[in-house]
C-alpha atoms as a PDB file:
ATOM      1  CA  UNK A   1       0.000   0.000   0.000  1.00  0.00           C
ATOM      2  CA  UNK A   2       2.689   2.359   0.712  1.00  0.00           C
ATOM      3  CA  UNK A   3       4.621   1.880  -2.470  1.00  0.00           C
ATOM      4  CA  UNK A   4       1.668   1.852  -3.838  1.00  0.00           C
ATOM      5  CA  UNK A   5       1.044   5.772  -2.163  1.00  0.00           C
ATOM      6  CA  UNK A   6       4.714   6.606  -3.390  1.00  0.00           C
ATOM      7  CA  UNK A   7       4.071   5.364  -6.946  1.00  0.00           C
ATOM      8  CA  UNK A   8       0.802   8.152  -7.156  1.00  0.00           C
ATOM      9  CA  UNK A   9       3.253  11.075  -5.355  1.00  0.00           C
ATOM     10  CA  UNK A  10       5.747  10.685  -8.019  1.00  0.00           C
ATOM     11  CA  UNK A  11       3.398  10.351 -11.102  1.00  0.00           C
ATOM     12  CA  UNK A  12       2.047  13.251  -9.930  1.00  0.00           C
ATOM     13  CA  UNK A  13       4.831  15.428  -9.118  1.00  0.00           C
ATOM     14  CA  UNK A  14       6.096  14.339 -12.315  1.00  0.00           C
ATOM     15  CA  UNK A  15       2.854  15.274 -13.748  1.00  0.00           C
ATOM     16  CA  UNK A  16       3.393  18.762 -12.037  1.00  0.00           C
ATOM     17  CA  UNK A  17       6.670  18.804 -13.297  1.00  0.00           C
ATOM     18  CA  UNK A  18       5.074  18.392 -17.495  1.00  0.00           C
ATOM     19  CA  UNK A  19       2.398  20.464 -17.067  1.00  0.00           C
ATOM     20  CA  UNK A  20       4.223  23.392 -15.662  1.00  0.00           C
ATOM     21  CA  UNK A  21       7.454  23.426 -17.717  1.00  0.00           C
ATOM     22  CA  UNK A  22       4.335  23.189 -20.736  1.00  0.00           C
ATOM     23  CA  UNK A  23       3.090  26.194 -19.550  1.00  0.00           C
ATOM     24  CA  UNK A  24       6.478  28.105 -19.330  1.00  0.00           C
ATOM     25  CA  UNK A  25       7.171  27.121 -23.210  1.00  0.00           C
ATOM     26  CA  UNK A  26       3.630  28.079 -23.968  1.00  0.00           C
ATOM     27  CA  UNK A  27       3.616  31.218 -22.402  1.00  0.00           C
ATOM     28  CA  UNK A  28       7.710  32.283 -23.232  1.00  0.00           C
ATOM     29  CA  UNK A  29       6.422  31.106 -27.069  1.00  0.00           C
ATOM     30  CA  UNK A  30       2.937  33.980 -26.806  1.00  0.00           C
ATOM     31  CA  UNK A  31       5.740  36.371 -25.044  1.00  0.00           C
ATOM     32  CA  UNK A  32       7.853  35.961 -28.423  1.00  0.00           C
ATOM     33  CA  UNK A  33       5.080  35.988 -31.035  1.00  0.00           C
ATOM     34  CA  UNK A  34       3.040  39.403 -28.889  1.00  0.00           C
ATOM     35  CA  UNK A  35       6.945  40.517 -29.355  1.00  0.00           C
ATOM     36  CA  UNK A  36       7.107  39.927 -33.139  1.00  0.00           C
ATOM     37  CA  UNK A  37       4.028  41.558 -33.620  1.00  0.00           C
ATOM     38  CA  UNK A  38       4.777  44.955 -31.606  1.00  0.00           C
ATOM     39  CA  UNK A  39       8.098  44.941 -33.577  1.00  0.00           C
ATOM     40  CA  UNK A  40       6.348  44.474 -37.074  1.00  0.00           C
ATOM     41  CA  UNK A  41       3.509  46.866 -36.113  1.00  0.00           C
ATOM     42  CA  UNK A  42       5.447  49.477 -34.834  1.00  0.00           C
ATOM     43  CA  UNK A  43       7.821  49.254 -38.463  1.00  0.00           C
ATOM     44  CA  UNK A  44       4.911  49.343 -40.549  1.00  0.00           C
ATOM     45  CA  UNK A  45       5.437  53.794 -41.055  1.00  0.00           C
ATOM     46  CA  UNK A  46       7.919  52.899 -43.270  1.00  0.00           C
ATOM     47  CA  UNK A  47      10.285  55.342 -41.440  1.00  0.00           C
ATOM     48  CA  UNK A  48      13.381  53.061 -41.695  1.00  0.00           C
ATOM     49  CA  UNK A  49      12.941  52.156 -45.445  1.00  0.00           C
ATOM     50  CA  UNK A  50      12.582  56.326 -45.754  1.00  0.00           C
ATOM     51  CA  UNK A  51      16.002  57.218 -43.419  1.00  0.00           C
ATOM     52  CA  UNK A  52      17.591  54.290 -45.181  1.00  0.00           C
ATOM     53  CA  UNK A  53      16.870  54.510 -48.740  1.00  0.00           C
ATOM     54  CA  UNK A  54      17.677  58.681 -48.302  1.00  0.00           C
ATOM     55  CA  UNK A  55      20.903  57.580 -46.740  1.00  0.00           C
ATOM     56  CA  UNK A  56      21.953  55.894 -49.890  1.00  0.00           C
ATOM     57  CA  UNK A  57      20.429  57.723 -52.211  1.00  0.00           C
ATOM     58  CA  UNK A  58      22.666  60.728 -50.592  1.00  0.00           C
ATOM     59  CA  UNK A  59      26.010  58.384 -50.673  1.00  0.00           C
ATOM     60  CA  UNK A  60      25.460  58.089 -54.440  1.00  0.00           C
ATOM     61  CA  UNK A  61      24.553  61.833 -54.768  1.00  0.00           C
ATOM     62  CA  UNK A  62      28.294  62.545 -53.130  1.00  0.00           C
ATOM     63  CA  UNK A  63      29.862  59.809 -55.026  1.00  0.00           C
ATOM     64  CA  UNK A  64      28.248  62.151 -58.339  1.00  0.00           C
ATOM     65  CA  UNK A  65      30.397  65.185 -56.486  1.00  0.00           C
ATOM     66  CA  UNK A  66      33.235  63.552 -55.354  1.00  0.00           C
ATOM     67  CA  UNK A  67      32.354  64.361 -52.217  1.00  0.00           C
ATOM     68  CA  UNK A  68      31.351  60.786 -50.472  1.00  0.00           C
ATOM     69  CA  UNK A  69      32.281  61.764 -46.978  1.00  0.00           C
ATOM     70  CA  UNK A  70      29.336  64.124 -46.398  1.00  0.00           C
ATOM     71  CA  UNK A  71      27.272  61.157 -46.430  1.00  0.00           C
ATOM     72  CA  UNK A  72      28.490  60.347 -42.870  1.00  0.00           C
ATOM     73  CA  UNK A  73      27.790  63.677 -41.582  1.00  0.00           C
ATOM     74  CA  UNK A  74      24.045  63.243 -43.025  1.00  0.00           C
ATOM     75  CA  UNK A  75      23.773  59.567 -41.094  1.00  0.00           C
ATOM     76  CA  UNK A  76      24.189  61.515 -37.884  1.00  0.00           C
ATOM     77  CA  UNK A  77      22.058  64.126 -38.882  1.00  0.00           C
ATOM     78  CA  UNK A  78      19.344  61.033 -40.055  1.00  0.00           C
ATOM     79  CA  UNK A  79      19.000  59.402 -36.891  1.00  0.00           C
ATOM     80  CA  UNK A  80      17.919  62.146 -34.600  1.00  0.00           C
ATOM     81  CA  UNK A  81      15.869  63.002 -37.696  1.00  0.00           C
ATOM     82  CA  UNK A  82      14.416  59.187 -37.547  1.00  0.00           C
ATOM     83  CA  UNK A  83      13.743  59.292 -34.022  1.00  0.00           C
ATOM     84  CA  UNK A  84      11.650  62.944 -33.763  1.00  0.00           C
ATOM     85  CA  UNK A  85       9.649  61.186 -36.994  1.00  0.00           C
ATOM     86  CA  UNK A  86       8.945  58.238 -34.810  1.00  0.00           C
ATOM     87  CA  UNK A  87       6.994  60.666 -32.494  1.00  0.00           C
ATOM     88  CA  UNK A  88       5.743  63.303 -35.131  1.00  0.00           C
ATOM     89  CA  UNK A  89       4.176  59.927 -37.116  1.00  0.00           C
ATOM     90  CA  UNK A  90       4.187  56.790 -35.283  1.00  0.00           C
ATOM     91  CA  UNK A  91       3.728  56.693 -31.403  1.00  0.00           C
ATOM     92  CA  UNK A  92       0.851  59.287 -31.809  1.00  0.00           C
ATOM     93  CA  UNK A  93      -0.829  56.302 -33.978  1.00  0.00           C
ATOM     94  CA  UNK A  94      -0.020  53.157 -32.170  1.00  0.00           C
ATOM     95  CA  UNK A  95       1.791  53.938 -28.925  1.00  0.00           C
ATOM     96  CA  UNK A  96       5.450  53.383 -28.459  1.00  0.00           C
ATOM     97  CA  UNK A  97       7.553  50.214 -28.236  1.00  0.00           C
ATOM     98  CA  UNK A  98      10.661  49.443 -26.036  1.00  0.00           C
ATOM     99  CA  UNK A  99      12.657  47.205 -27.471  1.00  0.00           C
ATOM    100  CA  UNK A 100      14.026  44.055 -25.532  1.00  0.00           C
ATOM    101  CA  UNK A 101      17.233  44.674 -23.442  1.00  0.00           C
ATOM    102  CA  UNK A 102      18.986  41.597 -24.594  1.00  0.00           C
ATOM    103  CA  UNK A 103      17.998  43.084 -28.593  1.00  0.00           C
ATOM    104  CA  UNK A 104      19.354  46.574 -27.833  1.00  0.00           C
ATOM    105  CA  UNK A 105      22.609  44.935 -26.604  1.00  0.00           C
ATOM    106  CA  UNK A 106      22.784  42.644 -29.318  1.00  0.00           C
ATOM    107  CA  UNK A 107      22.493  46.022 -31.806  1.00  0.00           C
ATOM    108  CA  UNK A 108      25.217  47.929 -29.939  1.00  0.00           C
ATOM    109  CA  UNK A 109      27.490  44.842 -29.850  1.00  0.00           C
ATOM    110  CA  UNK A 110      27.253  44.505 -33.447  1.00  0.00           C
ATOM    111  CA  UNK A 111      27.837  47.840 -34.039  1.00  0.00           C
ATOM    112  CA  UNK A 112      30.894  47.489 -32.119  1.00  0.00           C
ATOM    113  CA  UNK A 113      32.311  44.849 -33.761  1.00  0.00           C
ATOM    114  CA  UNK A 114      31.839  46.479 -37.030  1.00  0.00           C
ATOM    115  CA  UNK A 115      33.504  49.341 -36.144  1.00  0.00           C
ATOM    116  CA  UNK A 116      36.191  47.547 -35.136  1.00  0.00           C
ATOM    117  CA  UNK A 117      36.614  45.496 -37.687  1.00  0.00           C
ATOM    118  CA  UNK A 118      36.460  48.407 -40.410  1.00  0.00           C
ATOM    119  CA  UNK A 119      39.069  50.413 -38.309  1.00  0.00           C
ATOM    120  CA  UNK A 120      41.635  47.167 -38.247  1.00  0.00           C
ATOM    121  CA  UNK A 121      40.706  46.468 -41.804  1.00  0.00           C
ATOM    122  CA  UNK A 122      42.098  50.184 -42.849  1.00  0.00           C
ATOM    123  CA  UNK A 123      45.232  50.131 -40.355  1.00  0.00           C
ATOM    124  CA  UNK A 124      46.159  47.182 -41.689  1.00  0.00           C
ATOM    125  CA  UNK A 125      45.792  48.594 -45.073  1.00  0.00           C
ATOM    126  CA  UNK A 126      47.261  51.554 -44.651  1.00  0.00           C
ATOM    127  CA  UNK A 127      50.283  50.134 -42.821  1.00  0.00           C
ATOM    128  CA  UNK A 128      50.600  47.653 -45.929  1.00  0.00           C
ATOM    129  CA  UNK A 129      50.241  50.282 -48.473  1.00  0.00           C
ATOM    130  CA  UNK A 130      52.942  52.502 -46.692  1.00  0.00           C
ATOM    131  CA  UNK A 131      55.143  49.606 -46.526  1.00  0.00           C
ATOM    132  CA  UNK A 132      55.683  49.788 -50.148  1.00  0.00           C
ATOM    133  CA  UNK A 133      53.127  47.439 -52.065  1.00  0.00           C
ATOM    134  CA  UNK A 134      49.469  46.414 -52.170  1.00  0.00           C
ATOM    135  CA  UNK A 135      48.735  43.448 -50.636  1.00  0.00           C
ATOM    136  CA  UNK A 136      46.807  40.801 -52.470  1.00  0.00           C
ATOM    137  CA  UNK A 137      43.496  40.813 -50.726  1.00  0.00           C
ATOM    138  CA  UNK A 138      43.494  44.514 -50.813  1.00  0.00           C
ATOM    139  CA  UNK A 139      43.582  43.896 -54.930  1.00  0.00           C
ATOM    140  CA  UNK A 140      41.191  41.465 -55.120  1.00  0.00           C
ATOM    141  CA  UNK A 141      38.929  43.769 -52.885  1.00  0.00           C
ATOM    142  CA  UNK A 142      39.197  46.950 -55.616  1.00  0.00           C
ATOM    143  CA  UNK A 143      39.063  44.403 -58.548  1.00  0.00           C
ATOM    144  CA  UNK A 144      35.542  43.208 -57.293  1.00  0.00           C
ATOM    145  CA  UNK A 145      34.430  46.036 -55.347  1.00  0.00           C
ATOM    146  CA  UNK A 146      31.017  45.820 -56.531  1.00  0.00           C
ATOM    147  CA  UNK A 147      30.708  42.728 -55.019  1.00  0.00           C
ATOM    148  CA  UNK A 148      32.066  43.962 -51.758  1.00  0.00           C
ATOM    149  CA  UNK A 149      30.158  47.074 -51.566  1.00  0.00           C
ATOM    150  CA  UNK A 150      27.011  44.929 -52.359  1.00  0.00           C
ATOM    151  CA  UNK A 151      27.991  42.162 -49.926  1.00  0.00           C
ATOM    152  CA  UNK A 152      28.736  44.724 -47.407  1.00  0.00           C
ATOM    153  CA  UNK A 153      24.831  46.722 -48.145  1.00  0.00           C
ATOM    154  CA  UNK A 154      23.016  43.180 -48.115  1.00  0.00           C
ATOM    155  CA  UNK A 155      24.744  42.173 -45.013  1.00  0.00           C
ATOM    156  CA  UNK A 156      23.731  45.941 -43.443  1.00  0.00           C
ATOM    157  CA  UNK A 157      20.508  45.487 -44.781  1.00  0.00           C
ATOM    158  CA  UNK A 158      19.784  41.530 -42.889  1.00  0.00           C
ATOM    159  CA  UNK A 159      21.089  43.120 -39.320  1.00  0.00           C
ATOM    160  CA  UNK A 160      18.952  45.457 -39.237  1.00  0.00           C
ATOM    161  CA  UNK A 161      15.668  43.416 -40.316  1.00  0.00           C
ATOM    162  CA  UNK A 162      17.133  40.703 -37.603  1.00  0.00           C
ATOM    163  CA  UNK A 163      17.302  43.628 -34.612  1.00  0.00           C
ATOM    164  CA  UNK A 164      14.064  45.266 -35.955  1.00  0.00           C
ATOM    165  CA  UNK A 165      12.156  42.344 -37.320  1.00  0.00           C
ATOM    166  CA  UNK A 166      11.101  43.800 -40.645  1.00  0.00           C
ATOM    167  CA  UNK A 167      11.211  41.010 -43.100  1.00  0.00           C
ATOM    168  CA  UNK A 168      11.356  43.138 -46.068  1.00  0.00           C
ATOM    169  CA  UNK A 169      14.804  44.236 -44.791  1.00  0.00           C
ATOM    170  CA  UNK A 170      15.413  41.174 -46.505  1.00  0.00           C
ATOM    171  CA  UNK A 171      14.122  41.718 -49.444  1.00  0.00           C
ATOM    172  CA  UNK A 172      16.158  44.824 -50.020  1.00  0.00           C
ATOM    173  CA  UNK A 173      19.238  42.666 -49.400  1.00  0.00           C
ATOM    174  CA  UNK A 174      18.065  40.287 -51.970  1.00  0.00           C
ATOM    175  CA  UNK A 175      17.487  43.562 -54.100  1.00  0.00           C
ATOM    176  CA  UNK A 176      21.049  44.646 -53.480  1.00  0.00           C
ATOM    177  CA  UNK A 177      23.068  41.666 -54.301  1.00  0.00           C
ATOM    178  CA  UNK A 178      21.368  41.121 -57.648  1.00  0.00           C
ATOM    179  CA  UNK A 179      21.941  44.607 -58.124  1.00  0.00           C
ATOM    180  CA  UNK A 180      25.393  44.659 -57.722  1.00  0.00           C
ATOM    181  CA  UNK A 181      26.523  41.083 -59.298  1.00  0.00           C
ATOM    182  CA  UNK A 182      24.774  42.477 -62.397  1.00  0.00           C
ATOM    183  CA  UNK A 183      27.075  45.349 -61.720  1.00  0.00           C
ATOM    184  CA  UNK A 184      29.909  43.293 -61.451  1.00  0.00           C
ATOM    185  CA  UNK A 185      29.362  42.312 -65.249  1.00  0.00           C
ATOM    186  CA  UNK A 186      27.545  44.477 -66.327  1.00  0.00           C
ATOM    187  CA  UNK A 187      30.083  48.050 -66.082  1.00  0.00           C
ATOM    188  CA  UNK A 188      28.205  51.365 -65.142  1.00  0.00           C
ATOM    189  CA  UNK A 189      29.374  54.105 -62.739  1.00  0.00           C
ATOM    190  CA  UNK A 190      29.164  52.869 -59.240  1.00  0.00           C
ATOM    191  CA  UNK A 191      26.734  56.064 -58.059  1.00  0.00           C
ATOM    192  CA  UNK A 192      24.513  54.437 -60.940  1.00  0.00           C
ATOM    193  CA  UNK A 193      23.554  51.617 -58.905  1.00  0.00           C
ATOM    194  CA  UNK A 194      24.103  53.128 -55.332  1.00  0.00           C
ATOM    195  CA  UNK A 195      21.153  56.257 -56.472  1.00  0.00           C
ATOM    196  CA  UNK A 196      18.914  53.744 -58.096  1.00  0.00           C
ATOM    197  CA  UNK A 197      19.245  51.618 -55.248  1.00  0.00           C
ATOM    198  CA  UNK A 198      18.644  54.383 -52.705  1.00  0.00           C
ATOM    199  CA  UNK A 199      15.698  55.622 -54.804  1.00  0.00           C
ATOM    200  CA  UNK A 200      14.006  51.955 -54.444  1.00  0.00           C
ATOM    201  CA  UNK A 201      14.217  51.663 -51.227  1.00  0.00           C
ATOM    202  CA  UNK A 202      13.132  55.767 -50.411  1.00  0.00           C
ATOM    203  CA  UNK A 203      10.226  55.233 -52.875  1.00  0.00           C
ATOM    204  CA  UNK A 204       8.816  52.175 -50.792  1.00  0.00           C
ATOM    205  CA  UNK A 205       9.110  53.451 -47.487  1.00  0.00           C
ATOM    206  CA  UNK A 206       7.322  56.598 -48.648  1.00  0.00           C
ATOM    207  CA  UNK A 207       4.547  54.593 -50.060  1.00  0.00           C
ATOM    208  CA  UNK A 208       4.436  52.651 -46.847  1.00  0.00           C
ATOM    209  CA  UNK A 209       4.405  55.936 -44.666  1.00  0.00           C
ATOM    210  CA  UNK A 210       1.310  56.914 -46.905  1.00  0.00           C
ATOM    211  CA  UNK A 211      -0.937  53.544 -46.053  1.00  0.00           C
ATOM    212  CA  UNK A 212       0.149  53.918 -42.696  1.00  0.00           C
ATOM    213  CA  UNK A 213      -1.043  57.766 -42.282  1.00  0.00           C
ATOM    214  CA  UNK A 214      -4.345  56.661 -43.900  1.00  0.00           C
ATOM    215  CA  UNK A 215      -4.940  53.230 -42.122  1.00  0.00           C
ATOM    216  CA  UNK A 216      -4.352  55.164 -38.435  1.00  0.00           C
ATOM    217  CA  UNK A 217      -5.455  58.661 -38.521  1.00  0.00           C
ATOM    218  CA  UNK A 218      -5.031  60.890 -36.009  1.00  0.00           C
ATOM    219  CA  UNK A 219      -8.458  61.291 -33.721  1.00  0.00           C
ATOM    220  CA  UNK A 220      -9.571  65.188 -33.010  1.00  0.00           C
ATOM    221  CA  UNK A 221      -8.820  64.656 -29.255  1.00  0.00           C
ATOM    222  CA  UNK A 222      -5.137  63.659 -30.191  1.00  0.00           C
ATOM    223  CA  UNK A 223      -4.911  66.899 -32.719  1.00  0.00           C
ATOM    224  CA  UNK A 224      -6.881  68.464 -29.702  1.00  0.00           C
ATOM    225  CA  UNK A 225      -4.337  67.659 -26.992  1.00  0.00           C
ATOM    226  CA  UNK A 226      -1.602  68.274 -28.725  1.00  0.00           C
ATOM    227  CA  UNK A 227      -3.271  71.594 -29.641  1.00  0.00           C
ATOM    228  CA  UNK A 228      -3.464  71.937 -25.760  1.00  0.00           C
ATOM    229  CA  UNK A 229       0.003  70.917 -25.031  1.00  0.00           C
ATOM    230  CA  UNK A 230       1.541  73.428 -26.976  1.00  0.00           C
ATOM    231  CA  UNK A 231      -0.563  76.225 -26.011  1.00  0.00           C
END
């Protein structure tokens, strides 16, 4: 009888044991998906595809003027730019959206390591260069630089639909490569492919701003109380 009494405890802490780690997935797997959506929702302005595709557009635009460097300058300028759109557009319409801690360091320690990785790439480079020759993966690199620049957009392009779960990130880095390995055979002007690509991208997210203006309008008490706020 008692092992009997023993045999019932442990089928039903084990039983505990199921249905509670069950509930844990379950719950940790709605967490993820109510995640997903807040991140696709809150992307939908087409904000990023507008700051993005203007970025590039502007790199090709410098490249016309031999001036490529002021492009950097205009990133800086972009993202405070992005951010006070966010609120002029966006968090008006649908609220605002924090992203995950373990996402924002994930961002920052990418950013990191690509910063780091550009800034050894050059010093090593430059050190080379000075030394009195071109080293041969420094050739190869300017022999297929379309394929590097391209490689280098797509890969841009994939981080920052991974961080900000916009699948059509994708789809521009998709858009990108083909552009560029038809590049690679096909000769034109670099700023030729970096404008049209730039203008792709731009024209999208504009479009996309549109629908999303007209699918959330702004009520007359939010027009009201912002009325309010500033007075």
């Amino acid at each position: 009888m008692r092992e009997i009494t023993l045999h019932c405890k442990a089928l039903y802490i084990a039983k505990y044991i199921v249905v509670h780690r069950w509930c844990d997935m379950a719950e940790k797997i709605n967490l993820k998906k109510i995640e997903r959506k807040a991140y696709t929702s809150y992307h939908q302005d087409g904000l990023i595809d507008v700051f993005s595709g203007a970025f590039i557009l502007s790199v090709g635009v410098w490249l016309v003027l031999d001036m490529a460097w002021m492009s950097w300058i205009l990133w800086f300028v972009a993202v405070s730019a992005y951010a006070a759109a966010k609120r002029v557009f966006t968090i008006p319409r649908i609220g605002f959206v924090k992203f995950a801690p373990h996402r924002v360091k994930a961002l920052q320690t990418t950013a990191v390591i690509v910063f780091s990785l550009t800034a050894l790439l050059g010093v090593v480079a430059f050190m080379q260069v000075e030394g009195g020759g071109i080293p041969l993966w420094l050739l190869l690199a300017i022999e297929n630089y379309m394929l590097v620049i391209g490689g280098s957009v797509a890969a841009s392009f994939c981080v920052v639909g991974y961080t900000f779960r916009t699948r059509r990130m994708y789809a521009y880095a998709l858009l990108t490569l083909i552009m560029f390995v038809t590049g690679h055979f096909l000769y034109f002007p670099l700023h030729y492919y970096v404008i049209l690509l730039g203008t792709l991208v731009l024209l999208f997210g504009l479009a996309m701003l549109i629908r999303f203006v007209r699918r959330y309008p702004l009520s007359s008490a939010d027009t009201t109380g912002d009325s309010g706020d500033e007075g």
